[in-house]
N, C-alpha and C. Protein backbone atom coordinates (compact mmCIF):
# COMPACT_ATOMS: atom_id res chain seq x y z
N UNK A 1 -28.99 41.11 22.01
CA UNK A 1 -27.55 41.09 21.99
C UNK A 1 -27.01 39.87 22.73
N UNK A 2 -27.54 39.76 23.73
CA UNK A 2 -26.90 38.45 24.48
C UNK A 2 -27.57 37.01 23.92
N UNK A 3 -28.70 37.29 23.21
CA UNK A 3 -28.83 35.78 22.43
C UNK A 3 -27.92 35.34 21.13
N UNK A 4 -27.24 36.84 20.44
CA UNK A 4 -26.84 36.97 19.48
C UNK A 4 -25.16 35.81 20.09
N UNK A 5 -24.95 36.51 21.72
CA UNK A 5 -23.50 36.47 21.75
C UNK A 5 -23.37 34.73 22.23
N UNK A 6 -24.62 34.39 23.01
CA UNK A 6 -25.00 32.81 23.09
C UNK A 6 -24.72 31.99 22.03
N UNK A 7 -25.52 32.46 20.62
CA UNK A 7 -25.62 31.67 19.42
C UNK A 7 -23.98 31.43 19.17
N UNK A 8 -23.66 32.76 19.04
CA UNK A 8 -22.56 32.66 19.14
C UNK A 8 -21.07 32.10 19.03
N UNK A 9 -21.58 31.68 20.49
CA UNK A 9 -20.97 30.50 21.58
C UNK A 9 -20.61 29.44 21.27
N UNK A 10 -21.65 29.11 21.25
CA UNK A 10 -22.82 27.81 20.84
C UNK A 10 -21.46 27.34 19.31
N UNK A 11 -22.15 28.44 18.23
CA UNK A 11 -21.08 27.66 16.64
C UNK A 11 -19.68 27.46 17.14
N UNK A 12 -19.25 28.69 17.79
CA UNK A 12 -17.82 28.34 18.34
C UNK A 12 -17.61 26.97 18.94
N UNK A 13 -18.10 26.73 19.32
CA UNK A 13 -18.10 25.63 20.35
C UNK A 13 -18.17 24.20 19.34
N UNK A 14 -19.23 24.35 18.62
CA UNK A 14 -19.54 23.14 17.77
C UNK A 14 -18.69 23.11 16.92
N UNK A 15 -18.54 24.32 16.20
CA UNK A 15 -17.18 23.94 15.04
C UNK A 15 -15.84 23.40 15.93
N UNK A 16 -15.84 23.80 16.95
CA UNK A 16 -14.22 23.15 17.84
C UNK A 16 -14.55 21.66 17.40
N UNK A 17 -15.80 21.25 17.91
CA UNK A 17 -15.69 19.87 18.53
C UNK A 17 -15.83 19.21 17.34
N UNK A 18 -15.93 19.46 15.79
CA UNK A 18 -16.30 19.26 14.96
C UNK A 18 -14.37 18.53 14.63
N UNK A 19 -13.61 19.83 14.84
CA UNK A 19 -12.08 19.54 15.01
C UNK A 19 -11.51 18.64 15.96
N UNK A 20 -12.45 18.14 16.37
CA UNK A 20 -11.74 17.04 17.39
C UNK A 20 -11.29 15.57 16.97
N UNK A 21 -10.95 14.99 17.99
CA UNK A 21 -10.48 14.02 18.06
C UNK A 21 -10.73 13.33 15.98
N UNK A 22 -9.90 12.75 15.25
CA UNK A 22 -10.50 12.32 14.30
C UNK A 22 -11.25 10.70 14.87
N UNK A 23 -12.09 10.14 14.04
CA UNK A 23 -12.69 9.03 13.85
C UNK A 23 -12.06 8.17 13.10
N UNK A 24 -12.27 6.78 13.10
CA UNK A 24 -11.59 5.61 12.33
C UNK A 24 -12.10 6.02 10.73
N UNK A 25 -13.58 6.39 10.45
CA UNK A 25 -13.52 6.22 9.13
C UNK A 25 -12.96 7.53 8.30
N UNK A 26 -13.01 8.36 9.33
CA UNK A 26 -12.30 9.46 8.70
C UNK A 26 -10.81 9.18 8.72
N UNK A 27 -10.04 8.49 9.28
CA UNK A 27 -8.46 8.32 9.68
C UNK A 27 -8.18 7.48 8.18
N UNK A 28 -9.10 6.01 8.11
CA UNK A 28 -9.24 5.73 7.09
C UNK A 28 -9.44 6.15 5.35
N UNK A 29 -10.72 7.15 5.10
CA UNK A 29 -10.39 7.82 4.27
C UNK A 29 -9.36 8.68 3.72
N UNK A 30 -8.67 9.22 4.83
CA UNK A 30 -7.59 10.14 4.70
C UNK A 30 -6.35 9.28 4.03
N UNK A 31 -6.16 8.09 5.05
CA UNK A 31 -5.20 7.84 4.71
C UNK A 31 -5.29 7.00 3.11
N UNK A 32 -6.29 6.63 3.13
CA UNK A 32 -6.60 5.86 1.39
C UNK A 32 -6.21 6.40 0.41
N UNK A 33 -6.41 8.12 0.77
CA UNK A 33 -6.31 9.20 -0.22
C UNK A 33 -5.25 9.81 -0.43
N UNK A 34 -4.04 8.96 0.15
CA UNK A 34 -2.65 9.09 0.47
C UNK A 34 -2.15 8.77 -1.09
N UNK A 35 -2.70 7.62 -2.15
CA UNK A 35 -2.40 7.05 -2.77
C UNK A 35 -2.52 8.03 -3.90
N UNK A 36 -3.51 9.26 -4.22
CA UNK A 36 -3.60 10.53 -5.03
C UNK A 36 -2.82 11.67 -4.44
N UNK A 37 -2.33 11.89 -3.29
CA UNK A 37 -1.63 13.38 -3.07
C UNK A 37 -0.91 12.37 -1.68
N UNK A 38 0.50 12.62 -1.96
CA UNK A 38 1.29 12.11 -0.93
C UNK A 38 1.46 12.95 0.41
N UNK A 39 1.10 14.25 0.16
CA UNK A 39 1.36 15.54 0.99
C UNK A 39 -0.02 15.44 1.93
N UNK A 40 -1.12 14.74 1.70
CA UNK A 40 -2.23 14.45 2.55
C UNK A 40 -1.70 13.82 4.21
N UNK A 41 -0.62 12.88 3.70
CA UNK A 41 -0.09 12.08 5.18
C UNK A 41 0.57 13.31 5.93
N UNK A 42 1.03 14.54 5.52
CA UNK A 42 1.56 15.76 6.93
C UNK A 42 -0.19 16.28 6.86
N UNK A 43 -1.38 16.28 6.22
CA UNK A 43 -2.33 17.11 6.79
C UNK A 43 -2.81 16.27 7.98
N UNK A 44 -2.83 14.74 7.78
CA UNK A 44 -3.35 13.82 8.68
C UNK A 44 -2.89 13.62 10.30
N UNK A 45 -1.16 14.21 9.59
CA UNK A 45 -0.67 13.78 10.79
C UNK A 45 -0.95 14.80 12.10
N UNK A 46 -0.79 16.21 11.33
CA UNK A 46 -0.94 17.20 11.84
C UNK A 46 -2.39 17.37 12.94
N UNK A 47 -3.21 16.58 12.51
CA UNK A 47 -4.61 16.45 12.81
C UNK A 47 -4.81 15.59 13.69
N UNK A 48 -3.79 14.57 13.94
CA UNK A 48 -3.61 13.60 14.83
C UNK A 48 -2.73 14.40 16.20
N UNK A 49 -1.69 15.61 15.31
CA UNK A 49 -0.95 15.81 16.61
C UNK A 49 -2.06 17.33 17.54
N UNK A 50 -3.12 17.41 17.13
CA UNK A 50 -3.91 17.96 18.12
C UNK A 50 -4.26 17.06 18.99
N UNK A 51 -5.03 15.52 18.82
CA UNK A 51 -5.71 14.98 19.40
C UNK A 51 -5.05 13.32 19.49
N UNK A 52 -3.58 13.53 20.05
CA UNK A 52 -3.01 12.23 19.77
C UNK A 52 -4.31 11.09 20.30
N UNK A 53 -4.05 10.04 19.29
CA UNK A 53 -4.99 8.47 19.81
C UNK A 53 -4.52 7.88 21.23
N UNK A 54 -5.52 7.25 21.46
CA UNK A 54 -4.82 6.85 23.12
C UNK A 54 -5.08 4.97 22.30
N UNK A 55 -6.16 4.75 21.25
CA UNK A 55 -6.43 2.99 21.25
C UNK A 55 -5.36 2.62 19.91
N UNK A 56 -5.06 1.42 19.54
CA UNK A 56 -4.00 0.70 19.16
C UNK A 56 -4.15 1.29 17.98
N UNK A 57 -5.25 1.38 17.44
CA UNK A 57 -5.70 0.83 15.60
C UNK A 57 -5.37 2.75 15.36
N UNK A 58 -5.89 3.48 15.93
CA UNK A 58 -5.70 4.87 15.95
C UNK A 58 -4.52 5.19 15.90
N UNK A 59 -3.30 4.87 17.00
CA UNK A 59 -2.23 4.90 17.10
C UNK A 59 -1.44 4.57 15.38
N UNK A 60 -1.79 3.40 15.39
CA UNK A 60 -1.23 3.08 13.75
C UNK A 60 -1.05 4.29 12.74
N UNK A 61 -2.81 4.14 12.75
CA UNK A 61 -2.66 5.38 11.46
C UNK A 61 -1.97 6.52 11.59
N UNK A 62 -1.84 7.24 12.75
CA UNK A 62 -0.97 8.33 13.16
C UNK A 62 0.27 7.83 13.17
N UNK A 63 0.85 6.83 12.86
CA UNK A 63 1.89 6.20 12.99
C UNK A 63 2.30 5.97 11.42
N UNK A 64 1.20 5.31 10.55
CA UNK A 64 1.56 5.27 9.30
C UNK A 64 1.21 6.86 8.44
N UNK A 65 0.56 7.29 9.06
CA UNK A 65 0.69 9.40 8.42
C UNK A 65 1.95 9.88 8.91
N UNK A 66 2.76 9.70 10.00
CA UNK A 66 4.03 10.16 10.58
C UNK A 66 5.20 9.47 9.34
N UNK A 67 5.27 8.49 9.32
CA UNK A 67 6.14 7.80 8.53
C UNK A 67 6.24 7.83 6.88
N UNK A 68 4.55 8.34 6.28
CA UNK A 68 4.60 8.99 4.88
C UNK A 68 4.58 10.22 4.70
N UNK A 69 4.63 11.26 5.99
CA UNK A 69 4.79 12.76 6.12
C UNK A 69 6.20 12.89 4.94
N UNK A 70 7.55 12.21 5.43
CA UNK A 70 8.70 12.70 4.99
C UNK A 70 8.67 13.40 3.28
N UNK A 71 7.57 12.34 2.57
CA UNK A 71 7.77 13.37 1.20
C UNK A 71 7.38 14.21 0.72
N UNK A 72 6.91 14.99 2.27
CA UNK A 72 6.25 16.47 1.50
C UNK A 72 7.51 17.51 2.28
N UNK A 73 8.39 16.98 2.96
CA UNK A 73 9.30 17.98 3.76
C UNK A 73 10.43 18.12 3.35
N UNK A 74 10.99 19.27 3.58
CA UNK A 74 12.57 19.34 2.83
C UNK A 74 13.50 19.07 3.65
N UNK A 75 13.80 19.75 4.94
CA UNK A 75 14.84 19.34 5.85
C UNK A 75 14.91 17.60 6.41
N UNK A 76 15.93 17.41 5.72
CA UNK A 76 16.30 15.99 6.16
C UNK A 76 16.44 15.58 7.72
N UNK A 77 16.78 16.31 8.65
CA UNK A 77 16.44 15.95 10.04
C UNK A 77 15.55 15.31 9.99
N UNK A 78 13.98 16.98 9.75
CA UNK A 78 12.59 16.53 9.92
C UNK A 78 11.81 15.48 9.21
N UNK A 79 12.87 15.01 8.35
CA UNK A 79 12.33 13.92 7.39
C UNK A 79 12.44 12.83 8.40
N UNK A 80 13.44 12.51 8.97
CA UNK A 80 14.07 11.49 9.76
C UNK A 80 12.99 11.47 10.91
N UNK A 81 13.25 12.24 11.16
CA UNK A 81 12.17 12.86 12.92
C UNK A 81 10.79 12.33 12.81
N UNK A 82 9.80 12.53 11.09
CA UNK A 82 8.87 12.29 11.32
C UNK A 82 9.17 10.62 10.91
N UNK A 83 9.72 10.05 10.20
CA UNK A 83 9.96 8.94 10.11
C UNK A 83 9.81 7.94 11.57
N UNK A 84 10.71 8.64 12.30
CA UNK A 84 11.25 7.69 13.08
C UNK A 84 10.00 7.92 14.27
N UNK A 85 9.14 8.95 14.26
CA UNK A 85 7.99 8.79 15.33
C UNK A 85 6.65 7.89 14.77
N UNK A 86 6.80 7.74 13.57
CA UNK A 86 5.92 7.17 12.68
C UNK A 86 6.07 5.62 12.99
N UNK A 87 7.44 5.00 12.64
CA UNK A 87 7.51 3.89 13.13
C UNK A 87 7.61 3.33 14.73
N UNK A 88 7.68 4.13 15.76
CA UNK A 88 7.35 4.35 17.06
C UNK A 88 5.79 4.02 17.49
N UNK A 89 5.09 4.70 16.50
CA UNK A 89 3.69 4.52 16.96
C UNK A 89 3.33 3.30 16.55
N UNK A 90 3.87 2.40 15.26
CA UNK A 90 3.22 1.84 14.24
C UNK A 90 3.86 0.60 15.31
N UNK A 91 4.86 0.44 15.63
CA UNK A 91 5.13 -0.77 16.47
C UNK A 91 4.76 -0.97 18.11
N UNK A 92 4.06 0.38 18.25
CA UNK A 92 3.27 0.23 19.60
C UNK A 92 2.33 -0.32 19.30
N UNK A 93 1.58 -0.09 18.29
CA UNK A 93 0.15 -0.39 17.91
C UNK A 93 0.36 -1.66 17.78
N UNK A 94 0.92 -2.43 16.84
CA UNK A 94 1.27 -4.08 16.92
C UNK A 94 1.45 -4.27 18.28
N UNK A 95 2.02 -4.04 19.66
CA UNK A 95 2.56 -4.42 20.54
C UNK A 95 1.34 -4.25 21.25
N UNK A 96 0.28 -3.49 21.04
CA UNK A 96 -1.05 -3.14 21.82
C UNK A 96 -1.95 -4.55 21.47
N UNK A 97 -2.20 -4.59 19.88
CA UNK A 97 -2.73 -5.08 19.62
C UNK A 97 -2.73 -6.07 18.19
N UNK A 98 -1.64 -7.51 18.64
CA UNK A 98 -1.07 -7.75 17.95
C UNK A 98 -1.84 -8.82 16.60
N UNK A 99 -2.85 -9.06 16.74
CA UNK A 99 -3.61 -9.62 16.00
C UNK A 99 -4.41 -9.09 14.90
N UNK A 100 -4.58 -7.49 15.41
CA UNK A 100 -5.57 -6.40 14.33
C UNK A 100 -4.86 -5.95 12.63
N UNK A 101 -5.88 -7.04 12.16
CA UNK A 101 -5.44 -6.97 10.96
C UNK A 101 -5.16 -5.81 9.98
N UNK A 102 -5.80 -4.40 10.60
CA UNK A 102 -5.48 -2.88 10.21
C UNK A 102 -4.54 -2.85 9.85
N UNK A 103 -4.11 -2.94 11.55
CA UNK A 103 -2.80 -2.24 12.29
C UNK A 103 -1.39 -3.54 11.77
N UNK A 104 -1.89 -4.23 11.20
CA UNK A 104 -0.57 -4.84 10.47
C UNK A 104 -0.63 -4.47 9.29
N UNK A 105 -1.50 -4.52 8.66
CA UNK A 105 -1.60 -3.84 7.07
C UNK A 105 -1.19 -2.68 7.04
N UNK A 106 -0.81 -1.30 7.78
CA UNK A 106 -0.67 -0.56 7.89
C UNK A 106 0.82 -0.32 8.04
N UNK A 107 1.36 -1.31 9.28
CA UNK A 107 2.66 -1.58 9.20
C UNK A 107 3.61 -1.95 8.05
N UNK A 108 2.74 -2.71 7.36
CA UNK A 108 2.91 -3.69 5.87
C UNK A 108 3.55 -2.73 4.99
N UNK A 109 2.32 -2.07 4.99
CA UNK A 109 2.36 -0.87 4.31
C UNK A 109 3.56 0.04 3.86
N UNK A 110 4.16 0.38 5.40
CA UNK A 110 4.80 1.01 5.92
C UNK A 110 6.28 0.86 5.56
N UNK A 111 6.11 -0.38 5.97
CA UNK A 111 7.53 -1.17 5.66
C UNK A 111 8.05 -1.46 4.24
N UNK A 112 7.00 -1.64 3.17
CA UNK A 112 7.18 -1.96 1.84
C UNK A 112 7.41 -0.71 0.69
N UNK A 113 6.95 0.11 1.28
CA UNK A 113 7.10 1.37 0.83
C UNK A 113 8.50 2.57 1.48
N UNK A 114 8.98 2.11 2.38
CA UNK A 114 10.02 2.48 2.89
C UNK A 114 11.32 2.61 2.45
N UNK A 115 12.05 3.66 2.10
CA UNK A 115 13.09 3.17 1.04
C UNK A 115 13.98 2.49 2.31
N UNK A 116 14.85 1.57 1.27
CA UNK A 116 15.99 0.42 2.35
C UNK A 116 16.64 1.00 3.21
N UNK A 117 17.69 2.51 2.87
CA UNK A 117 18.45 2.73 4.07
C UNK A 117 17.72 2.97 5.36
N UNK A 118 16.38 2.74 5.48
CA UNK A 118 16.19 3.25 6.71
C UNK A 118 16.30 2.03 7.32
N UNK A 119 15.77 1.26 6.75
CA UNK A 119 16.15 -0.29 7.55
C UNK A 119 15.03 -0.68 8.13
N UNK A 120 14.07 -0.28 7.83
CA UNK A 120 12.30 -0.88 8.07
C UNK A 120 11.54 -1.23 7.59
N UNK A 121 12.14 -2.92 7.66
CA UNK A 121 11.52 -4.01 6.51
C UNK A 121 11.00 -5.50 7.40
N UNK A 122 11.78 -5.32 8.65
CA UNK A 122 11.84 -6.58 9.27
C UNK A 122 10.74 -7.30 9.93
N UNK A 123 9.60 -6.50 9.64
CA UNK A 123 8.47 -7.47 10.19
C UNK A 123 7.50 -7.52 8.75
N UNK A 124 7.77 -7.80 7.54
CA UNK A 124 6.89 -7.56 6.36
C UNK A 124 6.44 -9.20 6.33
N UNK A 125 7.17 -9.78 6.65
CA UNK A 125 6.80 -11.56 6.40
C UNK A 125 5.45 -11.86 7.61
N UNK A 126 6.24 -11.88 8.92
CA UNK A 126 5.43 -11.19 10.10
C UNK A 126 3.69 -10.84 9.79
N UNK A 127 4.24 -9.48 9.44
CA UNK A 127 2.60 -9.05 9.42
C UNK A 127 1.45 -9.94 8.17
N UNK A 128 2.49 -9.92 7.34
CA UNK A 128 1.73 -10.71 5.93
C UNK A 128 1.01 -12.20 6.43
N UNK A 129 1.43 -12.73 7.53
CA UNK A 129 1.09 -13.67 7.62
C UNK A 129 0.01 -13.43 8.69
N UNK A 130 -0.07 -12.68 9.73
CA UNK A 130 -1.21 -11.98 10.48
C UNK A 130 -2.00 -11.53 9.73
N UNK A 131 -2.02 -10.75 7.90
CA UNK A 131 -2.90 -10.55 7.74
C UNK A 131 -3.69 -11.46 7.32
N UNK A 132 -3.36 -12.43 6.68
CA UNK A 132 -3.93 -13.64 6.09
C UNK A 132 -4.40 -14.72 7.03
N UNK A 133 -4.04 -14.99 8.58
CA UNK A 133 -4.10 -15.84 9.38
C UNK A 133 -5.89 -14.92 9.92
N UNK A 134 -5.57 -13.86 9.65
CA UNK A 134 -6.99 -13.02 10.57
C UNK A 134 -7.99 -12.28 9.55
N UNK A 135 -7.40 -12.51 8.31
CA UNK A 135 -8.50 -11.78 7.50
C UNK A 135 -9.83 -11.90 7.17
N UNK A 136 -10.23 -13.80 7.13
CA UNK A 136 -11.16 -13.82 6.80
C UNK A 136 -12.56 -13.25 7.68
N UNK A 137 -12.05 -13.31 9.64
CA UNK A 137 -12.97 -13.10 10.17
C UNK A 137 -12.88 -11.16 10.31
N UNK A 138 -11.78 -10.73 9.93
CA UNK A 138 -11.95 -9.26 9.66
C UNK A 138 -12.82 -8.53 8.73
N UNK A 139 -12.80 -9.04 7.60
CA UNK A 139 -13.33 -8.71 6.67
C UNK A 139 -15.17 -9.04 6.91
N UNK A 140 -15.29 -10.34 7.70
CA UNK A 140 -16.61 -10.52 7.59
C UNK A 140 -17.36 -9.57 8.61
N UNK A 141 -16.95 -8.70 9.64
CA UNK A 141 -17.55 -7.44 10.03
C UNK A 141 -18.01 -6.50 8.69
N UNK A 142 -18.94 -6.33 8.87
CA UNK A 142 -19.63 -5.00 8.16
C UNK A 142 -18.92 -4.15 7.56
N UNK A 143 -18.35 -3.43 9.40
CA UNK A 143 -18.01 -2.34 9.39
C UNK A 143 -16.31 -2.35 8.50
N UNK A 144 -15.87 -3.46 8.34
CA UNK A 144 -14.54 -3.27 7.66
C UNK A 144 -14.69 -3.99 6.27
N UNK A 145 -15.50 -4.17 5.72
CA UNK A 145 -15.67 -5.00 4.35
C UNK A 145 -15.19 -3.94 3.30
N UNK A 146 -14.90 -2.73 3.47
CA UNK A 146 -14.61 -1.71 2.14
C UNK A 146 -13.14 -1.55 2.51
N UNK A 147 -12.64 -1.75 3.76
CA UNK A 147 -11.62 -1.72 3.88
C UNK A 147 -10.28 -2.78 3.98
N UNK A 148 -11.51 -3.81 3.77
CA UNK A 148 -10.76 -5.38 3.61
C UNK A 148 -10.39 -5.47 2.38
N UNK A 149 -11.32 -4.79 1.14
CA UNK A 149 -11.04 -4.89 -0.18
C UNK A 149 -9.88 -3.81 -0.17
N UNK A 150 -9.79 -2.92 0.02
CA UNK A 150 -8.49 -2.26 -0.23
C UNK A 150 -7.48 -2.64 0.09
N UNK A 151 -7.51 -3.19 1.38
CA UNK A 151 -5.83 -4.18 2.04
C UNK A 151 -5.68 -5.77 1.02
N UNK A 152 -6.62 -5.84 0.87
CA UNK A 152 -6.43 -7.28 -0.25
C UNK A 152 -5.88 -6.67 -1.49
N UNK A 153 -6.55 -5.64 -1.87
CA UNK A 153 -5.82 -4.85 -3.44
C UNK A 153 -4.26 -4.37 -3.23
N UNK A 154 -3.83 -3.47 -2.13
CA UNK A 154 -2.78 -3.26 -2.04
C UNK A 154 -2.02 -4.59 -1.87
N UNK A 155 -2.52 -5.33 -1.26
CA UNK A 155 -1.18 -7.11 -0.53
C UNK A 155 -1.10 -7.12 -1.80
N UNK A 156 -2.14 -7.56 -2.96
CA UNK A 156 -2.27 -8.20 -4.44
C UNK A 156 -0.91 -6.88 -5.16
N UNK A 157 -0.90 -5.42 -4.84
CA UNK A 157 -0.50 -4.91 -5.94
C UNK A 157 1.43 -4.47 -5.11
N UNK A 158 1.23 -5.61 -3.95
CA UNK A 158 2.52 -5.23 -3.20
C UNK A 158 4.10 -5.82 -4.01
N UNK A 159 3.55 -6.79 -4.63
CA UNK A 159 4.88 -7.11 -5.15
C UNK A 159 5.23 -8.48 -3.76
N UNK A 160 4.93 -8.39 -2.61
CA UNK A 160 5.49 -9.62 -1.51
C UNK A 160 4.30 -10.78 -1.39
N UNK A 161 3.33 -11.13 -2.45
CA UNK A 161 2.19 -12.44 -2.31
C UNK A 161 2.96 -13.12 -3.20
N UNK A 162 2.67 -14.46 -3.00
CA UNK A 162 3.16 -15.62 -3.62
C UNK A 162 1.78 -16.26 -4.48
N UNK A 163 1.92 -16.53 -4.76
CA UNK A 163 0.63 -16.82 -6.57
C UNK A 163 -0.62 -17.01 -6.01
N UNK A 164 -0.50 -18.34 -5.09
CA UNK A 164 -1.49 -18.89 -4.45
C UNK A 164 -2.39 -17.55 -3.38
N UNK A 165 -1.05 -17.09 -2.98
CA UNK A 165 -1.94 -16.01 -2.19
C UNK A 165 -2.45 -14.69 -2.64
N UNK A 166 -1.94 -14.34 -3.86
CA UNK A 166 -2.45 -13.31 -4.69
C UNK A 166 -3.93 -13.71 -5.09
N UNK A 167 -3.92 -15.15 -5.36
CA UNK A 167 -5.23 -15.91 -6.19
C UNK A 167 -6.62 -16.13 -5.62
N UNK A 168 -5.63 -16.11 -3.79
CA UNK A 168 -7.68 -15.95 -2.64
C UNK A 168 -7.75 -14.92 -2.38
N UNK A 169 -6.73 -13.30 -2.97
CA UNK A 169 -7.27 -12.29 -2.55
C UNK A 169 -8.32 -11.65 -3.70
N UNK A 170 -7.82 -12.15 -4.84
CA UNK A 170 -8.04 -12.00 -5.76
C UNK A 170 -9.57 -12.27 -5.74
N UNK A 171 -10.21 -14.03 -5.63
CA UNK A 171 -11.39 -14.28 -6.04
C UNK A 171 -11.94 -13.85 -4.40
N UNK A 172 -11.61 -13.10 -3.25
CA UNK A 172 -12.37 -12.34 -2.40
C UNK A 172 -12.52 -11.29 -2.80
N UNK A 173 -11.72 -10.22 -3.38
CA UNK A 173 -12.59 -8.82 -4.23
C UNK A 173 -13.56 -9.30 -5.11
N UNK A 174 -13.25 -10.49 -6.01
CA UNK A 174 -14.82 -10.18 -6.74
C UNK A 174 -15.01 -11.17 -6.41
C-alpha cells in the first residue's frame, strides 16, 4: 500500500513538472500553429500565465500569444486587456533584448497583423531592419535554422519587403 501511494506521488509529481514552465521550442511550435487555429494564441497564453517567462525571447512570445488571444474572445474590454498586455510584454522584450532577431519578428508580426485603430504599427520599419541587419548570423545557429525559414517566409508573405529584399529571403529558403 505505501509503495502503491509512493508510485503514486512520484506520477503526480512528474506529470506537474511535465506542466511547467513551457520551453522555446515548444513556445515556438505553438505559436507557428497560430497560422491553422487562431484560438491556439488564448491556449498558449494561458500556459504562459501559469509560468510567466522571466528571459526576453520568452517574454515575447507570451507577449505575441497575449496580443493574438483577442480573436477568440467576445467581451471587448477583454479583447483590449489582452491586447494591451500583449504589447507590454512584446516591447519589454525588445527593450531587454534589442538585437534578438525572434523577438523582433515577433513584434513584426504583431504589429502587421494588428488592425489600425489600435495604433500598433510604429516600430514595423524598426524591427524589419533588425531583422535583416541580424539575420544572417541568426539563422546560421543550428538551433534556429527552421525557424529562420519561417520568419523569412512570413517577412516574404508580409506585404512590407521591398523586391530586393523579398529576393535574399527568397534565394535563403531554397
Amino acid at each position: 500500500m505505501k509503495i502503491k501511494f509512493v508510485f503514486t506521488l512520484f506520477l503526480f509529481l512528474t506529470m506537474k513538472g511535465v506542466d511547467a514552465q513551457l520551453t522555446l521550442s515548444q513556445a515556438r511550435m505553438s505559436y507557428l500553429s497560430l497560422a491553422d487555429d487562431k484560438c491556439k494564441a488564448l491556449e498558449l497564453s494561458k500556459k504562459f500565465d501559469k509560468y510567466p517567462p522571466s528571459d526576453a525571447l520568452m517574454k515575447a512570445y507570451y507577449g505575441a500569444s497575449l496580443a493574438a488571444a483577442p480573436e477568440c474572445l467576445n467581451n471587448p474590454l477583454d479583447k483590449l486587456k489582452y491586447f494591451r498586455r500583449g504589447k507590454q510584454f512584446l516591447d519589454e522584450a525588445v527593450k531587454l533584448d534589442p538585437t534578438q532577431v525572434e523577438i523582433r519578428f515577433l513584434r513584426f508580426a504583431t504589429q502587421t497583423k494588428a488592425p489600425s485603430f489600435l495604433g500598433y504599427s510604429g516600430n514595423i520599419d524598426e524591427d524589419k531592419k533588425t531583422i535583416f541587419r541580424f539575420f544572417v548570423s541568426y539563422a546560421k545557429l543550428e538551433d534556429n535554422r527552421e525557424m529562420s525559414r519561417q520568419i523569412a517566409r512570413f517577412l516574404i508573405n508580409s506585404g512590407k519587403l521591398t523586391a530586393d529584399e523579398q529576393a535574399g529571403l527568397t534565394a535563403y529558403i531554397n
